[in-house]
Protein backbone atom coordinates (compact mmCIF):
# COMPACT_ATOMS: atom_id res chain seq x y z
CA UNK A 1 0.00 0.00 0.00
CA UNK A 2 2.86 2.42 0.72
CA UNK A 3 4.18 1.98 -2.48
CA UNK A 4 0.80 2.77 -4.18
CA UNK A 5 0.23 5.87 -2.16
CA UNK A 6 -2.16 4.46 -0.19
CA UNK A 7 -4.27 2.94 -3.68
CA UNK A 8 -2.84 -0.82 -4.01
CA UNK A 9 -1.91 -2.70 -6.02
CA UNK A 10 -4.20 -4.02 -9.50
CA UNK A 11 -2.95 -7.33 -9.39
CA UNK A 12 -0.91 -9.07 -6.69
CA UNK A 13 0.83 -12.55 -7.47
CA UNK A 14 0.86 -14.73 -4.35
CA UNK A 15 4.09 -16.89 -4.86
CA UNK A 16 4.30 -17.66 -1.34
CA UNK A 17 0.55 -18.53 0.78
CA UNK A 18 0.20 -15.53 2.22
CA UNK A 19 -3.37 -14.52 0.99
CA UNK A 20 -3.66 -11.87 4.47
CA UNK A 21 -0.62 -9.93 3.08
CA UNK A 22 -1.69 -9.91 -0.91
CA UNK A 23 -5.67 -9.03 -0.14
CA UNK A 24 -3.88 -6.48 2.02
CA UNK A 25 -2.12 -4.85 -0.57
CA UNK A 26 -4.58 -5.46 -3.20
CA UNK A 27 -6.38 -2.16 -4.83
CA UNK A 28 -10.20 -1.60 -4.51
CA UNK A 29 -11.54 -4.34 -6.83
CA UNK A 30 -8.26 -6.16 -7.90
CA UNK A 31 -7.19 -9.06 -8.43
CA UNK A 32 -5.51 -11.73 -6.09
CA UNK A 33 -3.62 -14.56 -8.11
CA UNK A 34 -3.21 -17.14 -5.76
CA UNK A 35 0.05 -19.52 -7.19
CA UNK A 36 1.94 -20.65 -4.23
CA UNK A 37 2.09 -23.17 -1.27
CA UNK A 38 5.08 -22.40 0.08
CA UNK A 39 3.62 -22.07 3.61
CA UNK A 40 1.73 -24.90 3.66
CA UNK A 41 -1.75 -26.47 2.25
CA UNK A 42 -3.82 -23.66 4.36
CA UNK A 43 -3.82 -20.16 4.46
CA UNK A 44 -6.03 -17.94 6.67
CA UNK A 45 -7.83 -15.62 4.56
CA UNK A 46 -9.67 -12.52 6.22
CA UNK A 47 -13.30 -12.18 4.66
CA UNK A 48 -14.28 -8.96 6.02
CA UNK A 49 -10.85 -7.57 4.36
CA UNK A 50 -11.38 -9.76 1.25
CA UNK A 51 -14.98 -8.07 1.05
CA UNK A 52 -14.22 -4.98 1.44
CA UNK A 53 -11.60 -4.62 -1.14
CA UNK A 54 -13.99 -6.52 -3.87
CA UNK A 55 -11.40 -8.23 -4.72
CA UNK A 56 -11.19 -11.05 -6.81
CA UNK A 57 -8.65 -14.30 -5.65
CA UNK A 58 -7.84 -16.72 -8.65
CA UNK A 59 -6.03 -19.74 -8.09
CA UNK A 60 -3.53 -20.63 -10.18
CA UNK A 61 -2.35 -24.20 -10.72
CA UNK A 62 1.37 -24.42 -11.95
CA UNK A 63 1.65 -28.05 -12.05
CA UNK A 64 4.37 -30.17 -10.65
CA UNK A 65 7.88 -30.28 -11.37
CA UNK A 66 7.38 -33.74 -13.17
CA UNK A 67 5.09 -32.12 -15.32
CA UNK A 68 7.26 -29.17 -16.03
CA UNK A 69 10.11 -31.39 -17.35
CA UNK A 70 7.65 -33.57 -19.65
CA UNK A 71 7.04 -29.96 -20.96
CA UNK A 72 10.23 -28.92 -21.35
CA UNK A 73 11.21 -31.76 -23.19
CA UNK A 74 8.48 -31.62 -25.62
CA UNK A 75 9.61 -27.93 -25.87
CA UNK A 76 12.86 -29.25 -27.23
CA UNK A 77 11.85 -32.35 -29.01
CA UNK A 78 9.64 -30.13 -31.53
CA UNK A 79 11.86 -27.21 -31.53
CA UNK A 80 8.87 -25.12 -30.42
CA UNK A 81 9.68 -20.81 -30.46
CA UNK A 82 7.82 -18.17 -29.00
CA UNK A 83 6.22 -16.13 -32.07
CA UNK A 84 7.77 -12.63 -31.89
CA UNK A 85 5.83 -10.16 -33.30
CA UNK A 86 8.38 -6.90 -32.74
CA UNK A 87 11.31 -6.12 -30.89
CA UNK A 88 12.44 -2.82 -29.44
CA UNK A 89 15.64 -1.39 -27.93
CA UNK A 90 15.10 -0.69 -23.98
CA UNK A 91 15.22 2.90 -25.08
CA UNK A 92 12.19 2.96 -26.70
CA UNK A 93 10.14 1.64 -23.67
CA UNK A 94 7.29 4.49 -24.25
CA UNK A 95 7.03 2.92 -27.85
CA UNK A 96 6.85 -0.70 -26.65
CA UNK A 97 3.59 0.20 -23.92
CA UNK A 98 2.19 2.82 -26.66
CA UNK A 99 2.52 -0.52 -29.18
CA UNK A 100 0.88 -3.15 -26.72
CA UNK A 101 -1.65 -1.09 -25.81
CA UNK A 102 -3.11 -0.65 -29.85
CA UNK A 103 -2.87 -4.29 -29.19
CA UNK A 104 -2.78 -5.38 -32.97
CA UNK A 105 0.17 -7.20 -31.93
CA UNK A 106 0.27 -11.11 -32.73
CA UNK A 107 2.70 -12.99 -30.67
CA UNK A 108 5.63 -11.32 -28.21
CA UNK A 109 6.33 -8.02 -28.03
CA UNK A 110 10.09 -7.58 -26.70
CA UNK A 111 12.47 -5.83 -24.82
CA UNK A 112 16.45 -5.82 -25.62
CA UNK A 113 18.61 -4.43 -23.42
């Protein structure tokens, strides 16, 4: 919150299992994304806070490392790319943002440094 002036964040990525801290820090109406069990199978999630911020929790299911391998390998196996659509210089950051947000983009829009 401190770092939003007092506004919060739009979307806060729980990596961790600590849904009290990211609903905390959440903006008015945002958007929880719940990823992480590092603390355990159970978090403690305060409703009234929850409520009154609107906000919106999504779980999100990464898989298991098992599964992340099988993809990685399949990755490889069919030589599989990421379609780029454009690439800018890091200098031209205002260009990038201006360029995703016409969103006629297809595929990646990049960064180089």
């Amino acid at each position: 919150m401190e770092l939003t002036g007092g506004v919060g964040a739009d979307y806060v990525v729980d990596t961790v299992g600590e849904l009290r801290e990211a609903i905390a820090a959440v903006r008015l109406g945002g958007v929880v994304a719940f990823v992480g069990l590092l603390n355990g199978m159970s978090a403690e999630v305060d409703l009234v806070a929850l409520m009154g911020k609107s906000a919106r929790v999504e779980a999100i299911d990464v898989g298991s490392r098992k599964m992340f391998e099988a993809m990685n390998k399949a990755i490889e196996f069919h030589a599989m790319h990421p379609v780029l659509d454009r690439v800018f210089g890091f200098s031209e950051l205002r260009e990038a943002l201006n360029y995703l947000r016409e969103a006629r983009h297809f595929g990646k829009v990049c960064l180089r440094a």
